[in-house]
Protein backbone atom coordinates (compact mmCIF):
# COMPACT_ATOMS: atom_id res chain seq x y z
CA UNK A 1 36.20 46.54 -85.76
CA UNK A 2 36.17 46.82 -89.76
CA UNK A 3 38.50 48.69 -91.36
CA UNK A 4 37.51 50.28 -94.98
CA UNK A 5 40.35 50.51 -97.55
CA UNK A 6 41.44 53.79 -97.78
CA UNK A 7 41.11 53.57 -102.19
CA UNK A 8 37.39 52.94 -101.33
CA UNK A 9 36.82 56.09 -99.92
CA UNK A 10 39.20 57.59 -102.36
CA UNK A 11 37.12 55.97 -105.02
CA UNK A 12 34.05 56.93 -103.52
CA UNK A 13 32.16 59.44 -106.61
CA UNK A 14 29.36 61.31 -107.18
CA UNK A 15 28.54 63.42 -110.88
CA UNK A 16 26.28 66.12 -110.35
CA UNK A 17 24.45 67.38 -113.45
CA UNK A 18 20.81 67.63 -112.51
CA UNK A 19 21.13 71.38 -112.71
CA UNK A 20 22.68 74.25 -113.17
CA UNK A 21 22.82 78.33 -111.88
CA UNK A 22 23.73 80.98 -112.93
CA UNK A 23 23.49 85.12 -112.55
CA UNK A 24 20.08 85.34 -114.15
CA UNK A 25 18.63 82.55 -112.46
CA UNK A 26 18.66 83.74 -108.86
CA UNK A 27 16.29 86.25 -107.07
CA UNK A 28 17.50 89.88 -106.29
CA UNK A 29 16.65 88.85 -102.60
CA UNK A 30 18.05 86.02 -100.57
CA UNK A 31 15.25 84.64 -98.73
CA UNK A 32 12.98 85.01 -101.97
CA UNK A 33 15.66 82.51 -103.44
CA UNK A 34 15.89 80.27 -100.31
CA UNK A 35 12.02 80.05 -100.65
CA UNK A 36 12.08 78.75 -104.30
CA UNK A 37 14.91 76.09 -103.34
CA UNK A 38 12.90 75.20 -100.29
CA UNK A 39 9.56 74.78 -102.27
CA UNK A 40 11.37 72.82 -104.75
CA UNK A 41 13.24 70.27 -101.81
CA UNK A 42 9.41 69.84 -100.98
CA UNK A 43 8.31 68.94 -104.20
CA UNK A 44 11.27 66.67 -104.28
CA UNK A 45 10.23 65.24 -101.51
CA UNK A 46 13.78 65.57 -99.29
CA UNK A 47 13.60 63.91 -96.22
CA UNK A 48 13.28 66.55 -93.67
CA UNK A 49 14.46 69.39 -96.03
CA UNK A 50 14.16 71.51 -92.58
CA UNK A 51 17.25 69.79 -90.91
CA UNK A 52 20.04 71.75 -91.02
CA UNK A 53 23.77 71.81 -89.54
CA UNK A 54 24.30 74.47 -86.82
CA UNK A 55 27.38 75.73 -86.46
CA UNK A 56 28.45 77.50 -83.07
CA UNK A 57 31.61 78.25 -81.36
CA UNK A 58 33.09 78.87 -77.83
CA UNK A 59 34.34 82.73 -77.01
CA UNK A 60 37.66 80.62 -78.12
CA UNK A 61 36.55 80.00 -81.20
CA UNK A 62 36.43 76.35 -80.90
CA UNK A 63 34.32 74.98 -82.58
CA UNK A 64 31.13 72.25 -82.44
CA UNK A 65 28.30 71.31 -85.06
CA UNK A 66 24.78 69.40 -84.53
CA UNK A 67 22.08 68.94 -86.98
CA UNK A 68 18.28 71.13 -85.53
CA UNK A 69 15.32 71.68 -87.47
CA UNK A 70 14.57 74.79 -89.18
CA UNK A 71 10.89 75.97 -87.75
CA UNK A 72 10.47 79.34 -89.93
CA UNK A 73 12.28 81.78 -91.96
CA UNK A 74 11.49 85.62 -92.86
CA UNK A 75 13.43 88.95 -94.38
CA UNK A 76 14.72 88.80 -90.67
CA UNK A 77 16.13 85.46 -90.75
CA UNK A 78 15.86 81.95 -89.90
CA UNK A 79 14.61 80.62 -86.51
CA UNK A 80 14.78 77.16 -84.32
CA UNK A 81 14.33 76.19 -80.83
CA UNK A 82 16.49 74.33 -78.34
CA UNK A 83 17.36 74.38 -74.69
CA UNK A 84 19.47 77.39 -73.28
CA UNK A 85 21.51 75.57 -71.20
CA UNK A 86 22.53 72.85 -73.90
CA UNK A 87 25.84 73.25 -75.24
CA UNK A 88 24.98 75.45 -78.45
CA UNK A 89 22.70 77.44 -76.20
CA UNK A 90 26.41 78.33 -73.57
CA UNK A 91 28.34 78.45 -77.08
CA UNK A 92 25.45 81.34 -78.85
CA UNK A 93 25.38 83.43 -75.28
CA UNK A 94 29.37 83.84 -75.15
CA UNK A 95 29.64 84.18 -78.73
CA UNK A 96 26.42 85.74 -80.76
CA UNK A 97 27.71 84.17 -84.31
CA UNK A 98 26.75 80.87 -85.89
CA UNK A 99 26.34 79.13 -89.47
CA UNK A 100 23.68 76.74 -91.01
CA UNK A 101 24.43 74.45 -93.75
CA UNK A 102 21.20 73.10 -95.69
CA UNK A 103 22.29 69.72 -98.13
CA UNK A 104 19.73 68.22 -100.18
CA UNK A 105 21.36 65.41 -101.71
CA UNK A 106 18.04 64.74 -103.50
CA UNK A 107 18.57 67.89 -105.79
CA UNK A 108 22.40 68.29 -105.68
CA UNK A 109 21.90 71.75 -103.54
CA UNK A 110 23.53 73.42 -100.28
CA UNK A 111 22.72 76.46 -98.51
CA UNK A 112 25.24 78.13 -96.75
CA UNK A 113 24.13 81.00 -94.13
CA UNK A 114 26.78 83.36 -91.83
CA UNK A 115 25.16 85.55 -89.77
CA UNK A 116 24.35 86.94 -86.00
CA UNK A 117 22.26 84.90 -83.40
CA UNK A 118 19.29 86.79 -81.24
CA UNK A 119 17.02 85.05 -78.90
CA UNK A 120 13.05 85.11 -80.31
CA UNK A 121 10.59 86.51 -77.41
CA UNK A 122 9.37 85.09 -74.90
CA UNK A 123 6.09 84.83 -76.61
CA UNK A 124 6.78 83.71 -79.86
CA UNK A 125 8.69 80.64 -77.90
CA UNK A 126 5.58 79.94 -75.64
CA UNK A 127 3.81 80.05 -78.60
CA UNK A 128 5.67 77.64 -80.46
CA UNK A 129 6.32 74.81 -77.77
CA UNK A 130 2.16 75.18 -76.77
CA UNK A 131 1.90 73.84 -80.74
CA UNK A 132 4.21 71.03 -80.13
CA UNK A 133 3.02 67.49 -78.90
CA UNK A 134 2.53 66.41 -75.39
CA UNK A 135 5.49 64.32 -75.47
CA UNK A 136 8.20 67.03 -76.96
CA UNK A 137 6.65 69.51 -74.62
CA UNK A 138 7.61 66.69 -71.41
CA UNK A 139 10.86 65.76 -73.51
CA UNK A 140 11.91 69.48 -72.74
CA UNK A 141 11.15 69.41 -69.46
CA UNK A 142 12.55 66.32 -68.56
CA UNK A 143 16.09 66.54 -70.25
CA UNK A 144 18.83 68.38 -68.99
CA UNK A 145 20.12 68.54 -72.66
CA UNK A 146 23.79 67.95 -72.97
CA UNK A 147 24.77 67.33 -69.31
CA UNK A 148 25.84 64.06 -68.23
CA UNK A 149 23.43 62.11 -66.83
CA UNK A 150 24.06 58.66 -65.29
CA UNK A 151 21.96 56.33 -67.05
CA UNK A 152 18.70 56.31 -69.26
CA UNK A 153 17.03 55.07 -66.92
CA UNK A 154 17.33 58.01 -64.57
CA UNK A 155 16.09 60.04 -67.77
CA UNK A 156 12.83 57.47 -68.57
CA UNK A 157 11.91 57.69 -64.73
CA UNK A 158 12.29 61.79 -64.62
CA UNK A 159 10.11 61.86 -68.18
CA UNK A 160 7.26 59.54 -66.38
CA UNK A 161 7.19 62.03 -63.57
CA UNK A 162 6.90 64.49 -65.51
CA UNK A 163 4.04 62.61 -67.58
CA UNK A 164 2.35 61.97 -64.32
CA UNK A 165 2.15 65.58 -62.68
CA UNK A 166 1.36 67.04 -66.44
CA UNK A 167 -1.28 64.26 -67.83
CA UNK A 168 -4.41 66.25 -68.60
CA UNK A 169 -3.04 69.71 -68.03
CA UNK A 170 -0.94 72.56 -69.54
CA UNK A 171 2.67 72.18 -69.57
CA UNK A 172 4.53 75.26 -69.50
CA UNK A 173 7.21 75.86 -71.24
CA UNK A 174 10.04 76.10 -69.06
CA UNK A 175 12.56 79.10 -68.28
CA UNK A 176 15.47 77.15 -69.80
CA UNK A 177 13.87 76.47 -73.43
CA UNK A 178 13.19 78.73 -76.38
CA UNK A 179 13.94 80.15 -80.01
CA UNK A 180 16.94 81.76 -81.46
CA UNK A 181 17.06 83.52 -84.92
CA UNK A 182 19.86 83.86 -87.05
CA UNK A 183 19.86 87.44 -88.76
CA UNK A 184 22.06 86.57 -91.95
CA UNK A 185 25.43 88.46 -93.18
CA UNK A 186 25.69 86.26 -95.73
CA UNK A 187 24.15 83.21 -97.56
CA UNK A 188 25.28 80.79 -100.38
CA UNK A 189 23.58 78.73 -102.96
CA UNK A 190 25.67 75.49 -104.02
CA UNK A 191 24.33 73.92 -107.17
CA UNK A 192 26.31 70.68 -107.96
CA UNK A 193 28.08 70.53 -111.27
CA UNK A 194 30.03 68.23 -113.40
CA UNK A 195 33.84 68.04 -113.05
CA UNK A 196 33.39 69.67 -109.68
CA UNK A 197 32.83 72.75 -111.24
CA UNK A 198 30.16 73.29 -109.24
CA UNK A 199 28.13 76.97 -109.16
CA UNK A 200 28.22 79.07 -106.20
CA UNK A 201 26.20 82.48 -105.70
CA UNK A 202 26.65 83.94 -102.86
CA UNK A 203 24.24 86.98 -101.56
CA UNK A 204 26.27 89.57 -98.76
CA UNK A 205 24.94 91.84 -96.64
CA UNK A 206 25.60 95.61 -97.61
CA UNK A 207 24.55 99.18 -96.32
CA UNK A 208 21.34 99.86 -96.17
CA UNK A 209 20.08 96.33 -95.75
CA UNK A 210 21.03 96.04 -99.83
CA UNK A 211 22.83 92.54 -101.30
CA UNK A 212 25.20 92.15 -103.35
CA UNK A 213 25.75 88.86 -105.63
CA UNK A 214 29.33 87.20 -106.26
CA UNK A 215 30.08 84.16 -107.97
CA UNK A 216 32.55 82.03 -105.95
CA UNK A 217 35.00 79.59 -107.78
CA UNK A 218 34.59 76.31 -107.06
């Protein structure tokens, strides 16, 4: 086993001073800023700018995190997909809160979102796993996503069964799997500064669907 000196991960520094934000740089609207930043993680070419932290809890409040993979965002929030029965998808049904956490190192940048987690429809899920490849769409049916299981064999020989009775035809999307949007209450942009001085806006959710704009110390 190696052991790494603690100094060297005290000693372990990054500057940021690519860029900077401030009041009159960010959009009245939230998701008018997250587009910009998103557009500009493109351009930047982040690797898989979509991958985000998710953030759930028990009815406890005990927490886990996992990374997923944003698949859309609108003024009503920001969607993925996963498997009900998985542990995030037991943590969301007993408790209906969750957090995301964008980093794109490649930029200096972080996106913080707090909000309230809703199931999509039925349809918009169907309609997003038929667009997925053959393999992801067995994938889903074949793993019983965060259960034990005793092997991976047991899990390669259920996924060739599956790819046997499904080769050639339409796999439906089963009962268990589908998308969840998270309707925001609140969402931060983290711009990394030098000294640590770093800027944080943060946009929260008011009456009336209005936003309101606070600077955070760092």
């Amino acid at each position: 086993m190696s052991n790494i000196d603690k100094s060297t991960l005290e000693n372990l520094r990054t500057d940021y001073a690519m860029h900077s934000l401030s009041e009159a740089d960010v959009a009245k609207d939230p998701f008018q800023q997250f587009g910009i930043w998103f557009e500009e993680a493109l351009k930047a070419e982040v690797l898989e700018p979509n991958a985000l932290t998710l953030a759930t809890s028990t009815k406890e409040g005990i927490p886990s995190a996992r990374i997923v993979l944003l698949k859309g965002y609108d003024e009503n929030g920001f969607s993925f997909y996963t498997n009900y029965l998985s542990k995030k998808g037991k943590d969301m049904h007993k408790n209906p809160f969750a957090s995301m956490v964008f980093f794109w190192p490649e930029l200096q940048r972080q996106v913080r979102i707090d909000g309230k987690i809703l199931k999509l429809s039925k349809e918009e899920s169907e309609a997003y796993f038929n667009s997925r490849p053959y393999e992801s769409r067995i994938g889903a049916i074949s793993s019983p996503q965060s259960q034990v299981i005793p092997n991976r064999e047991s899990l390669d020989v259920v996924f060739k069964n599956m790819d046997e009775k499904y080769k050639g035809k339409h796999v439906p999307k089963p009962a268990h799997w589908g998308g969840y949007i998270l309707q925001p209450l609140a969402i931060e942009f983290w711009q990394g500064r030098p000294s640590r001085l770093h800027d944080r806006m943060k946009y929260v959710l008011m009456e009336k669907g209005k936003w309101k704009i606070e600077r955070l110390a760092p």
